[in-house]
N, C-alpha and C. Protein backbone atom coordinates (compact mmCIF):
# COMPACT_ATOMS: atom_id res chain seq x y z
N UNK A 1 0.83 -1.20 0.00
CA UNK A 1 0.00 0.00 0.00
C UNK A 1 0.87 1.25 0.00
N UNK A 2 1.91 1.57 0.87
CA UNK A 2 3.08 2.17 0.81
C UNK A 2 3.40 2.61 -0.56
N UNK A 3 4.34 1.37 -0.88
CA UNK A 3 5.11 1.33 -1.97
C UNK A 3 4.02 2.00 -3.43
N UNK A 4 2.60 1.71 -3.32
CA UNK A 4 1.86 2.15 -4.24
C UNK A 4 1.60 3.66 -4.27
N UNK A 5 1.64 4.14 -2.83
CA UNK A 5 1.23 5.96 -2.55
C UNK A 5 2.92 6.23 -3.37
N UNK A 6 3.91 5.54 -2.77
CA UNK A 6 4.93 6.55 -3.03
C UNK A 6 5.71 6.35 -4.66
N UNK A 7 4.97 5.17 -5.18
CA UNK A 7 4.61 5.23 -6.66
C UNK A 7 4.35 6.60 -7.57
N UNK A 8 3.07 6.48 -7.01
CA UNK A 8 1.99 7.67 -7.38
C UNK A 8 2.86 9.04 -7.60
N UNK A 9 3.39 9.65 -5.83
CA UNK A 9 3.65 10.64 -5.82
C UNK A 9 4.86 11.04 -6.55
N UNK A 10 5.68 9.72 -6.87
CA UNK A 10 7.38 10.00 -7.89
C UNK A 10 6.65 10.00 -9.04
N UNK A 11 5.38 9.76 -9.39
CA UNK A 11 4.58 9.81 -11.23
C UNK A 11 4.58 11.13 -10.74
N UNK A 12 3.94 11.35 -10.04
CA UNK A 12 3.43 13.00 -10.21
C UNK A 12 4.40 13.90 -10.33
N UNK A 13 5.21 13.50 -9.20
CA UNK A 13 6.18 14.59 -9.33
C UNK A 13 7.05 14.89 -10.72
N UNK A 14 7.44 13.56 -10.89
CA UNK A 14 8.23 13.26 -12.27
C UNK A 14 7.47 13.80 -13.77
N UNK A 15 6.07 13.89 -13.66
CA UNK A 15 5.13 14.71 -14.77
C UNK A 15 5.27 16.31 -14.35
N UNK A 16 5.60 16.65 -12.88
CA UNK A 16 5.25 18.30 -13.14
C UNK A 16 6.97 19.11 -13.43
N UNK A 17 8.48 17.71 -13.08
CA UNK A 17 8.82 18.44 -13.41
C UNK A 17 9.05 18.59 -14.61
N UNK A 18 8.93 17.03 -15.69
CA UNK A 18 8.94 17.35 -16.93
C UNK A 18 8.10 18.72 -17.84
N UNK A 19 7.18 19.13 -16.96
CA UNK A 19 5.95 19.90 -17.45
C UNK A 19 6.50 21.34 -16.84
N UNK A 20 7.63 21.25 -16.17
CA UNK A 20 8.36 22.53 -15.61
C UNK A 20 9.37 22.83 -16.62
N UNK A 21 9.57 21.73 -16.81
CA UNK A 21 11.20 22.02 -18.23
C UNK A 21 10.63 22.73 -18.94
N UNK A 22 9.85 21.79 -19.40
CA UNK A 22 8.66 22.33 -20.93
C UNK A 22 8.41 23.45 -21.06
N UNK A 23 7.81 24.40 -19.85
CA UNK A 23 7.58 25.22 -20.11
C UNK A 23 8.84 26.69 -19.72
N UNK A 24 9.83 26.40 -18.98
CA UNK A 24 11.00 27.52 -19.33
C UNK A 24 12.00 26.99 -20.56
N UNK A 25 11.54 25.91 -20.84
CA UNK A 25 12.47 26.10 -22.52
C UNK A 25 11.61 26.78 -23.66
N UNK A 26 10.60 26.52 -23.71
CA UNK A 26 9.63 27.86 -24.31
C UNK A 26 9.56 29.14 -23.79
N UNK A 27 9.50 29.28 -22.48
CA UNK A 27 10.03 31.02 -22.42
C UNK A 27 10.83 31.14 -22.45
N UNK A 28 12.12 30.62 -22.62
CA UNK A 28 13.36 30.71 -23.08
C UNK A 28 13.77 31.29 -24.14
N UNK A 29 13.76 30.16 -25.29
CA UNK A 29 13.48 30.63 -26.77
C UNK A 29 12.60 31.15 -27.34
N UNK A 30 11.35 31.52 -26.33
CA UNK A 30 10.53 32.79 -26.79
C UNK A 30 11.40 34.74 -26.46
N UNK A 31 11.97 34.46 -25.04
CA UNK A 31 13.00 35.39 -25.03
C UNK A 31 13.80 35.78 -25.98
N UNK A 32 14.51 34.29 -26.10
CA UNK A 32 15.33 34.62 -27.22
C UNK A 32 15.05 35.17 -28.88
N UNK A 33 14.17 34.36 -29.27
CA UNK A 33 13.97 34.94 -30.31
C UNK A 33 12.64 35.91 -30.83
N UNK A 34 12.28 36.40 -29.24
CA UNK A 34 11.51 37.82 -29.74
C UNK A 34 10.24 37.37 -29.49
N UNK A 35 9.41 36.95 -28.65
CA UNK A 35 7.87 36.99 -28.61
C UNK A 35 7.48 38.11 -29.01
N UNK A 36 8.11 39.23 -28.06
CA UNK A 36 7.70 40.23 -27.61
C UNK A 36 7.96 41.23 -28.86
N UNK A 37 9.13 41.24 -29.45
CA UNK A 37 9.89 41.86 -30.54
C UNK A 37 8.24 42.12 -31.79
N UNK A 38 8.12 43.33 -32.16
CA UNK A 38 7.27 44.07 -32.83
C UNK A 38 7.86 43.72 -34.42
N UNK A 39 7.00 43.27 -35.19
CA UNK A 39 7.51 43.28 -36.65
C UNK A 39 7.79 44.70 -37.05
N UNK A 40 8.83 44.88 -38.74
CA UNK A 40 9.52 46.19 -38.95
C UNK A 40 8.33 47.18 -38.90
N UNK A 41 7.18 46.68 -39.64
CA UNK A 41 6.07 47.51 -40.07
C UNK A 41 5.24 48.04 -37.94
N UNK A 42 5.32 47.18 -37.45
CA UNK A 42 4.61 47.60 -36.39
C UNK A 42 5.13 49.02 -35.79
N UNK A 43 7.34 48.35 -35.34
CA UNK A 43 8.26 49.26 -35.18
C UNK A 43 7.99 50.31 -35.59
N UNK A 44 8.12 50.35 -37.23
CA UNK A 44 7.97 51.75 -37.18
C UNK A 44 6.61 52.70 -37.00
N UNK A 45 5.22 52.30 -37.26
CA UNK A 45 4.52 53.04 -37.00
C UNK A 45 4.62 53.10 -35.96
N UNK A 46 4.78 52.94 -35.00
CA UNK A 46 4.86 52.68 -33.38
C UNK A 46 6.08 54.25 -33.08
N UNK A 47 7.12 53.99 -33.48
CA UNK A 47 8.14 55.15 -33.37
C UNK A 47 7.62 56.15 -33.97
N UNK A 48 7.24 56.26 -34.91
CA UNK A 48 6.95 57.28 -35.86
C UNK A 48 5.54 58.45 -34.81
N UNK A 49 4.48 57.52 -34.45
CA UNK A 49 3.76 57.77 -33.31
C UNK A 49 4.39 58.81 -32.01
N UNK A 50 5.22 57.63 -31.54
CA UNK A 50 6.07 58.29 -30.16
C UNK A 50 7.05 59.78 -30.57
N UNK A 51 7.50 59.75 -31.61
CA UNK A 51 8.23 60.51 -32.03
C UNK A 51 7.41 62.29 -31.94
N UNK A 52 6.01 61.69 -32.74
CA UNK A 52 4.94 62.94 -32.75
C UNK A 52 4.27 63.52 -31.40
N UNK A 53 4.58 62.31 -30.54
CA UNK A 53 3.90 62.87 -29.35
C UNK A 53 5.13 63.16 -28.32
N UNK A 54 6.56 63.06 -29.00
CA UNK A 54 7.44 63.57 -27.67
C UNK A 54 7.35 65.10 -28.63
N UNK A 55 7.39 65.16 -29.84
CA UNK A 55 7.71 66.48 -29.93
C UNK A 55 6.37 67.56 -29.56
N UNK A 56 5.23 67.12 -29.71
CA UNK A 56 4.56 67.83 -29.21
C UNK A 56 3.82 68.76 -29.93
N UNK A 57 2.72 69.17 -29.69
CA UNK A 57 1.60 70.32 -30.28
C UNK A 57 2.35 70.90 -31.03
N UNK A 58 3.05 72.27 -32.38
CA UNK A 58 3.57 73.13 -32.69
C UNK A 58 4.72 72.82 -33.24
N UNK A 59 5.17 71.43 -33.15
CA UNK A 59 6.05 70.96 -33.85
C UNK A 59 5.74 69.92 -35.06
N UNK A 60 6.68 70.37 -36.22
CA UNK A 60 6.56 69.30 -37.40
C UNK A 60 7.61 68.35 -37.23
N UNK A 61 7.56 67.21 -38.21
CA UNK A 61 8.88 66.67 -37.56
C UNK A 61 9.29 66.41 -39.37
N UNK A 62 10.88 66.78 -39.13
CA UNK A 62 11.32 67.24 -40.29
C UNK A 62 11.97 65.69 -40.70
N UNK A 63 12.62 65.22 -39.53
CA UNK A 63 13.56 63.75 -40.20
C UNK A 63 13.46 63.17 -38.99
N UNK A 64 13.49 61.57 -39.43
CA UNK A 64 13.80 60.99 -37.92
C UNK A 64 14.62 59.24 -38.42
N UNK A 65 15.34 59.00 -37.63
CA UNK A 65 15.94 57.86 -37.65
C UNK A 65 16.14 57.04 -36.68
N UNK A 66 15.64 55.67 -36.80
CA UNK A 66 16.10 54.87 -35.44
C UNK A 66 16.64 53.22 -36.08
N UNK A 67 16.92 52.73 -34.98
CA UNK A 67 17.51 51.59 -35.08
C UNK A 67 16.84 50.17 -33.95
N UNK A 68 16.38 49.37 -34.52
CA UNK A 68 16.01 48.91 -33.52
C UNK A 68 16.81 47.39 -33.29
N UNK A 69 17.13 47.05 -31.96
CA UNK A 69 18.14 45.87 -31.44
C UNK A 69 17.36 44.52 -31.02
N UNK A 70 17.13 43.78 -31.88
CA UNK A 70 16.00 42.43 -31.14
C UNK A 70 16.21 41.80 -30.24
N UNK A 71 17.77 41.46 -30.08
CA UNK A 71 18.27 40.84 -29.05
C UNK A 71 18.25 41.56 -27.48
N UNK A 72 17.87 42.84 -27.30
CA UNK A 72 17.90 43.31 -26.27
C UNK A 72 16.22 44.17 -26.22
N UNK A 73 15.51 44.28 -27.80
CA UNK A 73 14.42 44.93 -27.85
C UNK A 73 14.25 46.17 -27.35
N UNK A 74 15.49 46.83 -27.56
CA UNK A 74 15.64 48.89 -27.80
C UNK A 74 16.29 49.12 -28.99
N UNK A 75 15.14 50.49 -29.03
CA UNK A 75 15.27 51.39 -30.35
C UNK A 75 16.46 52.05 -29.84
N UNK A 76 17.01 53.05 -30.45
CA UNK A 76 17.90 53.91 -30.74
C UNK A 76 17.36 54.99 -31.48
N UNK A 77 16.52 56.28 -31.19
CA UNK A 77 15.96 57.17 -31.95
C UNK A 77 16.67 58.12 -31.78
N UNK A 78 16.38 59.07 -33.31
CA UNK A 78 17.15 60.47 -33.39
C UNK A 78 16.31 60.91 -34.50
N UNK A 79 15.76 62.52 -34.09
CA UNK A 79 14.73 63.32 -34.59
C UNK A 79 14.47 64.69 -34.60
N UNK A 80 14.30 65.26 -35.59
CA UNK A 80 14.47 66.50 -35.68
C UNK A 80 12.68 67.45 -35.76
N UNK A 81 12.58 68.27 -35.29
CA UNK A 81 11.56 68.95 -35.62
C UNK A 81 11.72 70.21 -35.78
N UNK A 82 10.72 71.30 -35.78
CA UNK A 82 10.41 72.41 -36.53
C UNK A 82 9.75 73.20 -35.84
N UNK A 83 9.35 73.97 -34.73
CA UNK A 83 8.22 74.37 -34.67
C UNK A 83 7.58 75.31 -35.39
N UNK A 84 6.23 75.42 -36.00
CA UNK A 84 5.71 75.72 -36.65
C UNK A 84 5.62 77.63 -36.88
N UNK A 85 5.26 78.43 -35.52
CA UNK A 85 5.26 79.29 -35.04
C UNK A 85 6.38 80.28 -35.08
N UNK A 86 7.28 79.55 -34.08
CA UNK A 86 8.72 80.11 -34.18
C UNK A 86 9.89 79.56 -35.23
N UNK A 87 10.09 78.61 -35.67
CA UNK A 87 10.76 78.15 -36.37
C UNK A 87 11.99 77.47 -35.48
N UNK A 88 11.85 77.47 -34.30
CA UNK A 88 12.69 76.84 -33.19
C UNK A 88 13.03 75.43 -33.27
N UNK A 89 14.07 75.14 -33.59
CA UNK A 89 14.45 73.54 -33.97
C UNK A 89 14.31 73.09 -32.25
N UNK A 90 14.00 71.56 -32.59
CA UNK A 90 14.08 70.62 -31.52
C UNK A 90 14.65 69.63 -32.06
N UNK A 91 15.77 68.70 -31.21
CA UNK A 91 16.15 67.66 -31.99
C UNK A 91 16.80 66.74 -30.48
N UNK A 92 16.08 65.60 -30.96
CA UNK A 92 16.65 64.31 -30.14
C UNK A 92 17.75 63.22 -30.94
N UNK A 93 18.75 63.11 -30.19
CA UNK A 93 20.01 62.39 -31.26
C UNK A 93 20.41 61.18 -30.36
N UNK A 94 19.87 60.21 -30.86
CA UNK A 94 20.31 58.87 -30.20
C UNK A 94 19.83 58.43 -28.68
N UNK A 95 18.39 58.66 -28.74
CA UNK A 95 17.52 58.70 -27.55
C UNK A 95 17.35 56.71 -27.21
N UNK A 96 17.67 56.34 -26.15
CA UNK A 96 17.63 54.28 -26.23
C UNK A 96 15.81 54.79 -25.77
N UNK A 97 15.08 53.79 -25.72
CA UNK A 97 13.62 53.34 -25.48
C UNK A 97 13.89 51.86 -25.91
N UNK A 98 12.75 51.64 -24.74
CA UNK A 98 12.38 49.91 -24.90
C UNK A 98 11.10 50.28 -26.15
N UNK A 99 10.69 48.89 -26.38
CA UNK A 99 9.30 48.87 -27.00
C UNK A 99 7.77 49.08 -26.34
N UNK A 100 8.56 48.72 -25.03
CA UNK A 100 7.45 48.82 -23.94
C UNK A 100 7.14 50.23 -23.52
N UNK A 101 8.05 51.24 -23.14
CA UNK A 101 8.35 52.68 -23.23
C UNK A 101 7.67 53.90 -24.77
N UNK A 102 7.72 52.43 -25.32
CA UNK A 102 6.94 53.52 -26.37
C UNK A 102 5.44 53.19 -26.77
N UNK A 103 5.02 51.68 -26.67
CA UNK A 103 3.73 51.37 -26.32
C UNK A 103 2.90 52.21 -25.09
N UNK A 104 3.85 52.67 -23.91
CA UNK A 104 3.05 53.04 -23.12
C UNK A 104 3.23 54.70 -23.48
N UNK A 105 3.76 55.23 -23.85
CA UNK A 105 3.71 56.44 -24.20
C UNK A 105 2.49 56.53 -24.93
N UNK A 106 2.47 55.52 -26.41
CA UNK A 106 0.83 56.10 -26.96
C UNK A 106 0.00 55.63 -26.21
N UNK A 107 -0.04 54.73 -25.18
CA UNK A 107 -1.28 54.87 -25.04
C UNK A 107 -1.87 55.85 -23.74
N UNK A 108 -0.67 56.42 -22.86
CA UNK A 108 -0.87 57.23 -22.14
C UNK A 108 -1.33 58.59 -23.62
N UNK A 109 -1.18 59.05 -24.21
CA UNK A 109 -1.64 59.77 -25.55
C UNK A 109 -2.94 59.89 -25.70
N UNK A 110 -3.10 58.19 -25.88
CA UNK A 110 -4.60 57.60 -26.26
C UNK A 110 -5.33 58.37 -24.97
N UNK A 111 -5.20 57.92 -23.94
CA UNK A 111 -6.25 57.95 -22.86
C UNK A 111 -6.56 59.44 -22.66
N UNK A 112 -4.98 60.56 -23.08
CA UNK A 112 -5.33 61.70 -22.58
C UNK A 112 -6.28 62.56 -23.67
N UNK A 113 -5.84 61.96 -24.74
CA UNK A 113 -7.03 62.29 -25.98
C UNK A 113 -8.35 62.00 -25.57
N UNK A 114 -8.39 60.70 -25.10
CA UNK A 114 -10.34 60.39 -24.48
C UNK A 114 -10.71 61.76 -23.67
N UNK A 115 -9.71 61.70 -22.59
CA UNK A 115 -9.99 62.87 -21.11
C UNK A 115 -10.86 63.69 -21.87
N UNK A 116 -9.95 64.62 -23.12
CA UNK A 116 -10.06 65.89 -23.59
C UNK A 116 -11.31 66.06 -24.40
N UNK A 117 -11.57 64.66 -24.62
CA UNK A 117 -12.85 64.73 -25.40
C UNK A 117 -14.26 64.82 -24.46
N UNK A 118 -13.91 63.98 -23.18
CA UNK A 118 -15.25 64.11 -22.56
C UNK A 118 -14.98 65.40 -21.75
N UNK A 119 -14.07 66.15 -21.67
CA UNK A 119 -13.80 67.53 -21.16
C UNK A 119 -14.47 68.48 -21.70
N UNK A 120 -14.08 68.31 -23.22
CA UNK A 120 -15.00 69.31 -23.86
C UNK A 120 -16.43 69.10 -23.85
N UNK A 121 -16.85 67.60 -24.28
CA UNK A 121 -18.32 67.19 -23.73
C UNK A 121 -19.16 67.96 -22.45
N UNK A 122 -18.52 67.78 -21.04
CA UNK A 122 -19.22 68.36 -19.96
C UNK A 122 -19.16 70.04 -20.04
N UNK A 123 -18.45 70.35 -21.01
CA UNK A 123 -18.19 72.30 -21.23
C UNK A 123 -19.49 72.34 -22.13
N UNK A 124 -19.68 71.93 -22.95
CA UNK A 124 -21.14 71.93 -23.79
C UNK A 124 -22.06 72.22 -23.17
């Protein structure tokens, strides 16, 4: 009866840790080769985005260049703008950001765009 419980519990154990391997050699080589990593087309609309909302209201943006690193998943941006008004250059030259840093930038963007809309709503 023994020998049968402590059967059991070396199956079990022996299934969760195979089922433990299993699953950090898949987050492993999901690390490695980029779960997270944004295709070129995502990248860049994504930068191109962040880029418009670091420079801000009154600025155009004249050129911009980045680089992005998969193995570590940071850009490398550098960007020039214009402001419209004054003609006052702004320029960022070799700024690092994660992907995550710039996802949350638009969508902190996004949300403050909603605010402004139901702002103006309750002024009505």
């Amino acid at each position: 009866m023994k020998d049968e419980s402590l059967a059991k519990i070396k199956n079990i154990f022996l299934v969760f840790t195979v089922l433990c391997s299993i699953v950090i050699v898949v987050c492993t080589i999901g690390l490695l080769f980029g779960w997270e990593n944004p295709s070129e087309e995502e990248a860049e609309v994504a930068v191109e985005k962040y880029v418009k909302i670091k420079l801000a209201d009154g600025y155009t943006l004249d050129a911009m260049e980045y680089e992005y690193t998969k193995n570590n998943g940071r850009f490398v941006i550098s960007y020039l703008g214009t402001n419209e008004t004054t003609g006052k250059k702004k320029e960022v030259i070799e700024k690092e950001v994660s992907y995550t840093e710039i996802e949350e930038t638009i969508s902190k963007d996004k949300m403050k765009q909603t605010l402004e809309k139901k702002a103006e709503k309750n002024k009505q």
